[in-house]
PDB file of N, CA and C in Angstrom:
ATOM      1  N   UNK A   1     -40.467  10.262 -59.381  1.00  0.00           N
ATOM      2  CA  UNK A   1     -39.805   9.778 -60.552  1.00  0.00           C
ATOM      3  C   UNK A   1     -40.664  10.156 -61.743  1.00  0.00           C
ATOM      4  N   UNK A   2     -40.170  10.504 -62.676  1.00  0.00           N
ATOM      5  CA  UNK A   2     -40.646  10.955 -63.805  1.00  0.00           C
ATOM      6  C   UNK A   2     -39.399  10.818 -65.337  1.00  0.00           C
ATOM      7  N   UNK A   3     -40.582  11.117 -66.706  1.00  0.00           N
ATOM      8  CA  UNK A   3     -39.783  10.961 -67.775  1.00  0.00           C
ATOM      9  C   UNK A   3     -39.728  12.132 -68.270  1.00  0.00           C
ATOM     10  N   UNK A   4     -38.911  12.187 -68.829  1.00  0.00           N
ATOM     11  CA  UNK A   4     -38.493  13.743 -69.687  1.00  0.00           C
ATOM     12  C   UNK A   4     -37.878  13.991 -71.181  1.00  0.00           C
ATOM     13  N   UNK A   5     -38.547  14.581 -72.043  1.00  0.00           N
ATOM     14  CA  UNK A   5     -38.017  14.324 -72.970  1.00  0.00           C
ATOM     15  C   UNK A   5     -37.539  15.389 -73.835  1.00  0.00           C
ATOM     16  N   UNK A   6     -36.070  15.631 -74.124  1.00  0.00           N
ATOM     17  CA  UNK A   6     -35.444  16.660 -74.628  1.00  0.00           C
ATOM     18  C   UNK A   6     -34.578  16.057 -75.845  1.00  0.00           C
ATOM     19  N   UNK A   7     -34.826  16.994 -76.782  1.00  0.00           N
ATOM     20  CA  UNK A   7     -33.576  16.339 -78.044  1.00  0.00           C
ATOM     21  C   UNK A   7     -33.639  15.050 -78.571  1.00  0.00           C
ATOM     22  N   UNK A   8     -35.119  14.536 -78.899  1.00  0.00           N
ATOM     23  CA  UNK A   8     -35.667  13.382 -79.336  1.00  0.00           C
ATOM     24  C   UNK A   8     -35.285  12.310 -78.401  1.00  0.00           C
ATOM     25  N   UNK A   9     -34.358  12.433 -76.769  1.00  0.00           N
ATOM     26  CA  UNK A   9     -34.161  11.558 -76.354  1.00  0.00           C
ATOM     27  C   UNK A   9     -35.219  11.271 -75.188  1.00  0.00           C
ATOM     28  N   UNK A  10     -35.670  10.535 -74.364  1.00  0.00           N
ATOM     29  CA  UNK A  10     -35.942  10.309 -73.455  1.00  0.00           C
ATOM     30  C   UNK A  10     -35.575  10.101 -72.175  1.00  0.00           C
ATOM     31  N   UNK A  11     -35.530  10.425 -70.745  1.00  0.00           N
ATOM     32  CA  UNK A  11     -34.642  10.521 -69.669  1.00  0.00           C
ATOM     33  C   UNK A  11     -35.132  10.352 -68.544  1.00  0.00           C
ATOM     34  N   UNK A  12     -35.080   9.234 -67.401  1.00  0.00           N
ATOM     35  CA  UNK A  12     -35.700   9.225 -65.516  1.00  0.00           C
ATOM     36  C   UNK A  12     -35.366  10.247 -65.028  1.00  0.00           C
ATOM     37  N   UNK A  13     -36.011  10.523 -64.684  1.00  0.00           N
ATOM     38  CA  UNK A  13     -35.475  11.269 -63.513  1.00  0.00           C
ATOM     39  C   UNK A  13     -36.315  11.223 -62.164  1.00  0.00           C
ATOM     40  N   UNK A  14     -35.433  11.422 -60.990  1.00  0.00           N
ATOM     41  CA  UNK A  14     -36.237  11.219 -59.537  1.00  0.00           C
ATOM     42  C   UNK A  14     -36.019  13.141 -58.895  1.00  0.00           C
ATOM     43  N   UNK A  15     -37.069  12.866 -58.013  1.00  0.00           N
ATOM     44  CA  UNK A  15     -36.707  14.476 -57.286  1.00  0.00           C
ATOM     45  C   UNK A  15     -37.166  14.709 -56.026  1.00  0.00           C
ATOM     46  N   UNK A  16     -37.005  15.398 -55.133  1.00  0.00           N
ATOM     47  CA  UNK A  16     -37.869  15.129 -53.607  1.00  0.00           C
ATOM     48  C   UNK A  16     -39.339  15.757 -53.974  1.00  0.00           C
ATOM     49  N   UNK A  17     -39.918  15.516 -52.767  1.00  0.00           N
ATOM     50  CA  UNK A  17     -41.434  16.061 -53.471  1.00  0.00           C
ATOM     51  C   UNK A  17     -41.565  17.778 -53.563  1.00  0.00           C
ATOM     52  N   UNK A  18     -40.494  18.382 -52.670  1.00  0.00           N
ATOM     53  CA  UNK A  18     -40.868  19.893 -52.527  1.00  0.00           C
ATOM     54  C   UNK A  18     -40.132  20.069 -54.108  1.00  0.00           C
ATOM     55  N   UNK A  19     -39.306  19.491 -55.135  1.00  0.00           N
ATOM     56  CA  UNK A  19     -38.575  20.209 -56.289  1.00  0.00           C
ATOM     57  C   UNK A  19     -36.855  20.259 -56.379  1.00  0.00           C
ATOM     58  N   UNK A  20     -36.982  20.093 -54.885  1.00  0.00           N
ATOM     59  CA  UNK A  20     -35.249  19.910 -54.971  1.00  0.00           C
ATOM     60  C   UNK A  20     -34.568  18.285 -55.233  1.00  0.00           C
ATOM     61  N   UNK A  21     -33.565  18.559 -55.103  1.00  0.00           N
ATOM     62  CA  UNK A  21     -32.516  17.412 -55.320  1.00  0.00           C
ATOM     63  C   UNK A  21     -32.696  16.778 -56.715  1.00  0.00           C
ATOM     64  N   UNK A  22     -33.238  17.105 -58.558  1.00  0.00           N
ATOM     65  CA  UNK A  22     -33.922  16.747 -59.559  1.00  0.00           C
ATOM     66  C   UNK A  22     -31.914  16.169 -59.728  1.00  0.00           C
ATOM     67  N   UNK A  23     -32.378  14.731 -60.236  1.00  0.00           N
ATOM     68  CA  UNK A  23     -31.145  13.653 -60.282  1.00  0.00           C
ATOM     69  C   UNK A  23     -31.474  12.859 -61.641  1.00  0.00           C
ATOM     70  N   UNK A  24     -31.140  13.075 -62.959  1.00  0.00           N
ATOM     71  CA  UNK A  24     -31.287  12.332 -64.451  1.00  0.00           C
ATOM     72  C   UNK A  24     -30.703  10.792 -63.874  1.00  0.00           C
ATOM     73  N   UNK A  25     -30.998  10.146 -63.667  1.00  0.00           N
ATOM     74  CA  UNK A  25     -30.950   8.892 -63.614  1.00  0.00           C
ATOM     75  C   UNK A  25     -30.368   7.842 -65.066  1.00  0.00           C
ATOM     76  N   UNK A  26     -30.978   7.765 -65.964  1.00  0.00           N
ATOM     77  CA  UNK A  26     -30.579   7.025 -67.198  1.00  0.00           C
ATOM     78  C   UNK A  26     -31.850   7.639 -68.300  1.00  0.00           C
ATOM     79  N   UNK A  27     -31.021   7.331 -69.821  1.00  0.00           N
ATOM     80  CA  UNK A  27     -31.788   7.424 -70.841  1.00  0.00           C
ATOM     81  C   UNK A  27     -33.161   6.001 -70.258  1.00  0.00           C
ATOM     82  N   UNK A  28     -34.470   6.536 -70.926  1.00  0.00           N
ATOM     83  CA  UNK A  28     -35.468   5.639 -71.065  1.00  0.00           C
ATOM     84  C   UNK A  28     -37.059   6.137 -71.278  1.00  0.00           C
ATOM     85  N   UNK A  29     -37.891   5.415 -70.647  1.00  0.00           N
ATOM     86  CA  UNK A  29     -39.237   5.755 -70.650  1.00  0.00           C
ATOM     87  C   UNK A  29     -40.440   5.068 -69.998  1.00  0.00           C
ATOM     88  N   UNK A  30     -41.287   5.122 -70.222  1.00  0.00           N
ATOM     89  CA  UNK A  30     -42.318   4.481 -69.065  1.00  0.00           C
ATOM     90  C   UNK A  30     -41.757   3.353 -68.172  1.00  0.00           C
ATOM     91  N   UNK A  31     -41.425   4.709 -66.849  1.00  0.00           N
ATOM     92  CA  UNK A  31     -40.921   4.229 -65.523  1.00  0.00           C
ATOM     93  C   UNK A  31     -42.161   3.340 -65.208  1.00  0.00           C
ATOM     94  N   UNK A  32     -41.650   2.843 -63.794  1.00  0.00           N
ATOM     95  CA  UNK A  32     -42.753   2.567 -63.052  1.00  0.00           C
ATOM     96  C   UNK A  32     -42.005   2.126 -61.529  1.00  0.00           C
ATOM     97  N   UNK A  33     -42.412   2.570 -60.093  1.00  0.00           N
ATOM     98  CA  UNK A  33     -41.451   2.110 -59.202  1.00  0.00           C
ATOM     99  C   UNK A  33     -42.432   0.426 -58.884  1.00  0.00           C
ATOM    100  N   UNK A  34     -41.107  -0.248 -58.069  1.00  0.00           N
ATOM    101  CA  UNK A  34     -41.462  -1.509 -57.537  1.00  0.00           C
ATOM    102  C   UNK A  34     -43.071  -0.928 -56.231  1.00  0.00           C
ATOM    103  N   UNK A  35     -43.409  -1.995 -56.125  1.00  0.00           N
ATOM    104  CA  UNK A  35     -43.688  -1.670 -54.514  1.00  0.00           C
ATOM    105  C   UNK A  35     -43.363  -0.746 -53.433  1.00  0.00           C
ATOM    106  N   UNK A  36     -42.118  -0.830 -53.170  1.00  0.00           N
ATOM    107  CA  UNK A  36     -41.584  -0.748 -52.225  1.00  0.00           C
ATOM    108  C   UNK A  36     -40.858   0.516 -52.618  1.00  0.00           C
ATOM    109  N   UNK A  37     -40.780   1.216 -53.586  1.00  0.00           N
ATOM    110  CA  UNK A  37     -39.936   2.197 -54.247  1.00  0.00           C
ATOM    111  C   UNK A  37     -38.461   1.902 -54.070  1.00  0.00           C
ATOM    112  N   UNK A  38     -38.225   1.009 -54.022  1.00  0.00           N
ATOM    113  CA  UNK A  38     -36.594   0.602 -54.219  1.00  0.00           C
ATOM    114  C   UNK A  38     -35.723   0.060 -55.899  1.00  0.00           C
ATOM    115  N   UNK A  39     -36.456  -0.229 -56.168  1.00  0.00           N
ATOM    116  CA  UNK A  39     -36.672  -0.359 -57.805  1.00  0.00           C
ATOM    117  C   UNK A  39     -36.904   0.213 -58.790  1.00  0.00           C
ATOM    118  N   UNK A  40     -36.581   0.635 -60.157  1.00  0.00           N
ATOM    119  CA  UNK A  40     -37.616   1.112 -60.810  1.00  0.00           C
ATOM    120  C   UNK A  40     -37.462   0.159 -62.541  1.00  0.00           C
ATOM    121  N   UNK A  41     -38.487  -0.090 -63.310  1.00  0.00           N
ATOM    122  CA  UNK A  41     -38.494  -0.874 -64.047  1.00  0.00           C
ATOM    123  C   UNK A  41     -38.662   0.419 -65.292  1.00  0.00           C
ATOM    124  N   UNK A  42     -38.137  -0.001 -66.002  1.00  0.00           N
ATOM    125  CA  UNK A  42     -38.318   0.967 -67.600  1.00  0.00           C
ATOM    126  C   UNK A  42     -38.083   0.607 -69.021  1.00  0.00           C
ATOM    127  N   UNK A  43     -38.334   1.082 -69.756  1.00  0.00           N
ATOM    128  CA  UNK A  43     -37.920   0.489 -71.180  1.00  0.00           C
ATOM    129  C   UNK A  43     -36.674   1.874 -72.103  1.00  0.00           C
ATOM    130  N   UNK A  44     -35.631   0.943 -72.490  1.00  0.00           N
ATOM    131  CA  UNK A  44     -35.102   1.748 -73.615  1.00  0.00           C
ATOM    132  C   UNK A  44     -34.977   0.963 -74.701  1.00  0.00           C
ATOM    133  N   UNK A  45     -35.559   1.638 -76.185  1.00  0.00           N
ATOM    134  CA  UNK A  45     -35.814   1.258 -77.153  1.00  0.00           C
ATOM    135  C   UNK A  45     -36.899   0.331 -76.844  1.00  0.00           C
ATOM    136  N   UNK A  46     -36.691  -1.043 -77.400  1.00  0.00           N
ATOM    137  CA  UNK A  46     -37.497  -2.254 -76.791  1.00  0.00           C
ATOM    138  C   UNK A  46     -37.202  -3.152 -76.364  1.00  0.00           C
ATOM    139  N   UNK A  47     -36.324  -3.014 -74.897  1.00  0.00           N
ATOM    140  CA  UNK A  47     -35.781  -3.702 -73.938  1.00  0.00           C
ATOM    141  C   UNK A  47     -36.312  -3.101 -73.128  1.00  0.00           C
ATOM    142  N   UNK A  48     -36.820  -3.940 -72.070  1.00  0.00           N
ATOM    143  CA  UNK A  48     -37.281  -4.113 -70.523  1.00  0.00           C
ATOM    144  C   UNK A  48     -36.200  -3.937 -69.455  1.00  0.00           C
ATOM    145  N   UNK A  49     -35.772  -2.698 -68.744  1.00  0.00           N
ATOM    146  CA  UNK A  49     -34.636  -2.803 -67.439  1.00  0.00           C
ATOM    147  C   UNK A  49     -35.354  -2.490 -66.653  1.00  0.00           C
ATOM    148  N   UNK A  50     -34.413  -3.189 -65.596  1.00  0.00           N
ATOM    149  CA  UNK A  50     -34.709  -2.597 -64.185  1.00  0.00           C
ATOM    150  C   UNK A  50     -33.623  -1.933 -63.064  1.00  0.00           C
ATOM    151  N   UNK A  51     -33.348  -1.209 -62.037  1.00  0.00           N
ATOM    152  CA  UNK A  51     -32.674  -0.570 -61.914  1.00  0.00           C
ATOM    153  C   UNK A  51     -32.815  -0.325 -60.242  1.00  0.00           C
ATOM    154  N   UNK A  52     -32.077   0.107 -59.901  1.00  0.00           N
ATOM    155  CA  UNK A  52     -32.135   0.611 -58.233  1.00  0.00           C
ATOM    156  C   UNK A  52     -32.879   1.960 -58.141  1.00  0.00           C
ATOM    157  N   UNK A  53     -33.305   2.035 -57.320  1.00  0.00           N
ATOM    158  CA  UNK A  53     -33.888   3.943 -57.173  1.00  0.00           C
ATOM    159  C   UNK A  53     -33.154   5.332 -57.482  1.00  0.00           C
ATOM    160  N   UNK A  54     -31.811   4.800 -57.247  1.00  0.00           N
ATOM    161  CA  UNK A  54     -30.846   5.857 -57.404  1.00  0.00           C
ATOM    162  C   UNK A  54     -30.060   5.835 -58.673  1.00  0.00           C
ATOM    163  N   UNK A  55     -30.786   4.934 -59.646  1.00  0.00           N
ATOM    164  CA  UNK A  55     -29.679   4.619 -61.174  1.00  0.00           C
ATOM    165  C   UNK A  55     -28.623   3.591 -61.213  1.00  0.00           C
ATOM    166  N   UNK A  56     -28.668   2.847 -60.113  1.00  0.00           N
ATOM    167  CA  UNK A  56     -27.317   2.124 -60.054  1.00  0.00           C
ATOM    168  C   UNK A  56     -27.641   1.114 -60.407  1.00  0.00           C
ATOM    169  N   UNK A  57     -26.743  -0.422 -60.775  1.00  0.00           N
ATOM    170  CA  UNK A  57     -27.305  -1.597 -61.031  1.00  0.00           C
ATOM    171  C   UNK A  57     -28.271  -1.536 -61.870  1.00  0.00           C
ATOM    172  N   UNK A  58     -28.299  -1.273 -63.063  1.00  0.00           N
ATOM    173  CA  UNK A  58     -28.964  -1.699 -64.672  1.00  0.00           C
ATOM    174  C   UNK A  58     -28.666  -2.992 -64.607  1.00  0.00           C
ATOM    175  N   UNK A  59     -30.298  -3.444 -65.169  1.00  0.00           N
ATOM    176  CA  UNK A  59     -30.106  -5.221 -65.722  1.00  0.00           C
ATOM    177  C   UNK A  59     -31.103  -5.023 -66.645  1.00  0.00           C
ATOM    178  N   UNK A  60     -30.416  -5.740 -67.565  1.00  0.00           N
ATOM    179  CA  UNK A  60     -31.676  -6.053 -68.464  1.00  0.00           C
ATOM    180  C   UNK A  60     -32.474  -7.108 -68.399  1.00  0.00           C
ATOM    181  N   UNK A  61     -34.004  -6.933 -68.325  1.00  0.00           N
ATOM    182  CA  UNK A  61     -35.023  -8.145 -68.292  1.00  0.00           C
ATOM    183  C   UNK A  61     -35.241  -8.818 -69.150  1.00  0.00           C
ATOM    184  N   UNK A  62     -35.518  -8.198 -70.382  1.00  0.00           N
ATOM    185  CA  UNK A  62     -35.718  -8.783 -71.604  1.00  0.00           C
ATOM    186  C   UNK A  62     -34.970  -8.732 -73.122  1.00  0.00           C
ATOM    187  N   UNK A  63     -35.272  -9.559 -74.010  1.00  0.00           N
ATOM    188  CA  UNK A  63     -34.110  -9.355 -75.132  1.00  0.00           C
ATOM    189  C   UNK A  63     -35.058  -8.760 -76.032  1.00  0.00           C
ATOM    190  N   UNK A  64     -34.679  -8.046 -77.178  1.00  0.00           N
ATOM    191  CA  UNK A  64     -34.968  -6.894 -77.874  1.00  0.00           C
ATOM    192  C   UNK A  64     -35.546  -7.847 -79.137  1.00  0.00           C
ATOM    193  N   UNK A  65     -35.389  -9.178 -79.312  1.00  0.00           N
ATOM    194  CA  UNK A  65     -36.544  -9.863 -80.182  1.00  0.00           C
ATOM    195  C   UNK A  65     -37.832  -9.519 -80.033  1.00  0.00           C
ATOM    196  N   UNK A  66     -38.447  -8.676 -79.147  1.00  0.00           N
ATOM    197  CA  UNK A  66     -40.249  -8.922 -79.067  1.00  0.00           C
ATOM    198  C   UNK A  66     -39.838  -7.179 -78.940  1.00  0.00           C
ATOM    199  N   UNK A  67     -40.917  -6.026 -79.348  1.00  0.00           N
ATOM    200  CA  UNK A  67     -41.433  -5.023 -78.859  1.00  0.00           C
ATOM    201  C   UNK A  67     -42.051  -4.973 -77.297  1.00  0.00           C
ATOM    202  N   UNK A  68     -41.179  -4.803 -76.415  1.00  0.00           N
ATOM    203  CA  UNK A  68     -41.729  -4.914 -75.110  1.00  0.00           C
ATOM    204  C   UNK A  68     -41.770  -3.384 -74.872  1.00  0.00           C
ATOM    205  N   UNK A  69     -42.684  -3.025 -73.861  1.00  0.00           N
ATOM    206  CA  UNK A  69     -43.083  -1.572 -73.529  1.00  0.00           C
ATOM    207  C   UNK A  69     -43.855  -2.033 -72.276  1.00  0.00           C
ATOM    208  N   UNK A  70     -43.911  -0.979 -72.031  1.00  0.00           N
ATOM    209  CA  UNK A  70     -45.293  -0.694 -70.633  1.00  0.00           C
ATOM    210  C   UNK A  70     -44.801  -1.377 -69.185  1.00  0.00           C
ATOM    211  N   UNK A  71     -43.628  -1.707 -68.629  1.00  0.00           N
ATOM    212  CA  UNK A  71     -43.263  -2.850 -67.810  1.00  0.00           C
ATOM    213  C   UNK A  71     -44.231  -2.336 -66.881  1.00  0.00           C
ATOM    214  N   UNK A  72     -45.219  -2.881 -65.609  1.00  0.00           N
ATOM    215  CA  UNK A  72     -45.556  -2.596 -64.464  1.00  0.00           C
ATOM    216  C   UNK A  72     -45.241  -3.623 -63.415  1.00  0.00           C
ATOM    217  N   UNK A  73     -45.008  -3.218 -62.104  1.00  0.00           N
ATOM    218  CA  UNK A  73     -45.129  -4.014 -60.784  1.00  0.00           C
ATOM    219  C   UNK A  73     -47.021  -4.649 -60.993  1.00  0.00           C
ATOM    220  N   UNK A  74     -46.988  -5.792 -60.331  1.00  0.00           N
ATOM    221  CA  UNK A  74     -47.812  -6.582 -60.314  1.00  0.00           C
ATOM    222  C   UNK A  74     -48.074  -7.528 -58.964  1.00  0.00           C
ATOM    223  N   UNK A  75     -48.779  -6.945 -58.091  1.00  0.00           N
ATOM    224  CA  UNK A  75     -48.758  -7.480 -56.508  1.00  0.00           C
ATOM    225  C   UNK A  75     -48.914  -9.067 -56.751  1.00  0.00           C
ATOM    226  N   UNK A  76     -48.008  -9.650 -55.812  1.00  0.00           N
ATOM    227  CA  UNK A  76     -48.077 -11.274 -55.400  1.00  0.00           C
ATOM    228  C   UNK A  76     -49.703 -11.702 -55.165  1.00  0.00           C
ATOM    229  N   UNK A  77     -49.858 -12.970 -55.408  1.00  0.00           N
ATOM    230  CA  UNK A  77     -50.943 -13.316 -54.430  1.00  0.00           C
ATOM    231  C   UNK A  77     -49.965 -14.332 -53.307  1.00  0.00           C
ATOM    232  N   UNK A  78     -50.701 -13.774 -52.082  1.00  0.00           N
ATOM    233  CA  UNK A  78     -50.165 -14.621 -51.048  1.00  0.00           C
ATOM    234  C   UNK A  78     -51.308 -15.796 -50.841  1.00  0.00           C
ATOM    235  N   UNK A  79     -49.958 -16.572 -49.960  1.00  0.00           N
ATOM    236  CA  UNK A  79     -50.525 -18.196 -50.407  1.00  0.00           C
ATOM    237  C   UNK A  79     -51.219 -18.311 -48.928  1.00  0.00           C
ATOM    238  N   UNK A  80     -52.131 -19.175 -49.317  1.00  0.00           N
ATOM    239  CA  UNK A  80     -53.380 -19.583 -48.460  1.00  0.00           C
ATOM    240  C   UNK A  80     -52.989 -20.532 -47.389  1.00  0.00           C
TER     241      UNK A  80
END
């Protein structure tokens, strides 16, 4: 997964590792996958989404009152 940026816009995109199958996913920018790579979290403009691996199911996390950027996965602590 990677960002790309053409025509002042910004864009996901996923691809296999040899180069094939390159799939634009949604406008955005600093991806980041879940754990598990089933997820991927990103920002457009300054809203926080998150998304399925394959582009499907957009939600938005956060509301566009605060400058949010940078989303990352953040491992649990497991309980004792």
């Amino acid at each position: 997964m990677f960002q790309r940026d053409s025509a002042n816009e910004g864009y996901i995109y996923t691809m296999n590792d040899d180069g094939t199958n390159l799939t634009r996913l949604v406008a955005g920018a600093q991806p980041a996958w879940s754990p598990d790579h089933s997820q991927i979290v990103f920002v457009d403009k300054i809203t926080v989404f998150i998304m399925n691996a394959d582009g499907t199911r957009v939600r938005q996390l956060t509301d566009s009152r605060w400058e949010d950027s940078m989303p990352i996965y953040v491992p649990q602590a497991r309980a004792r």
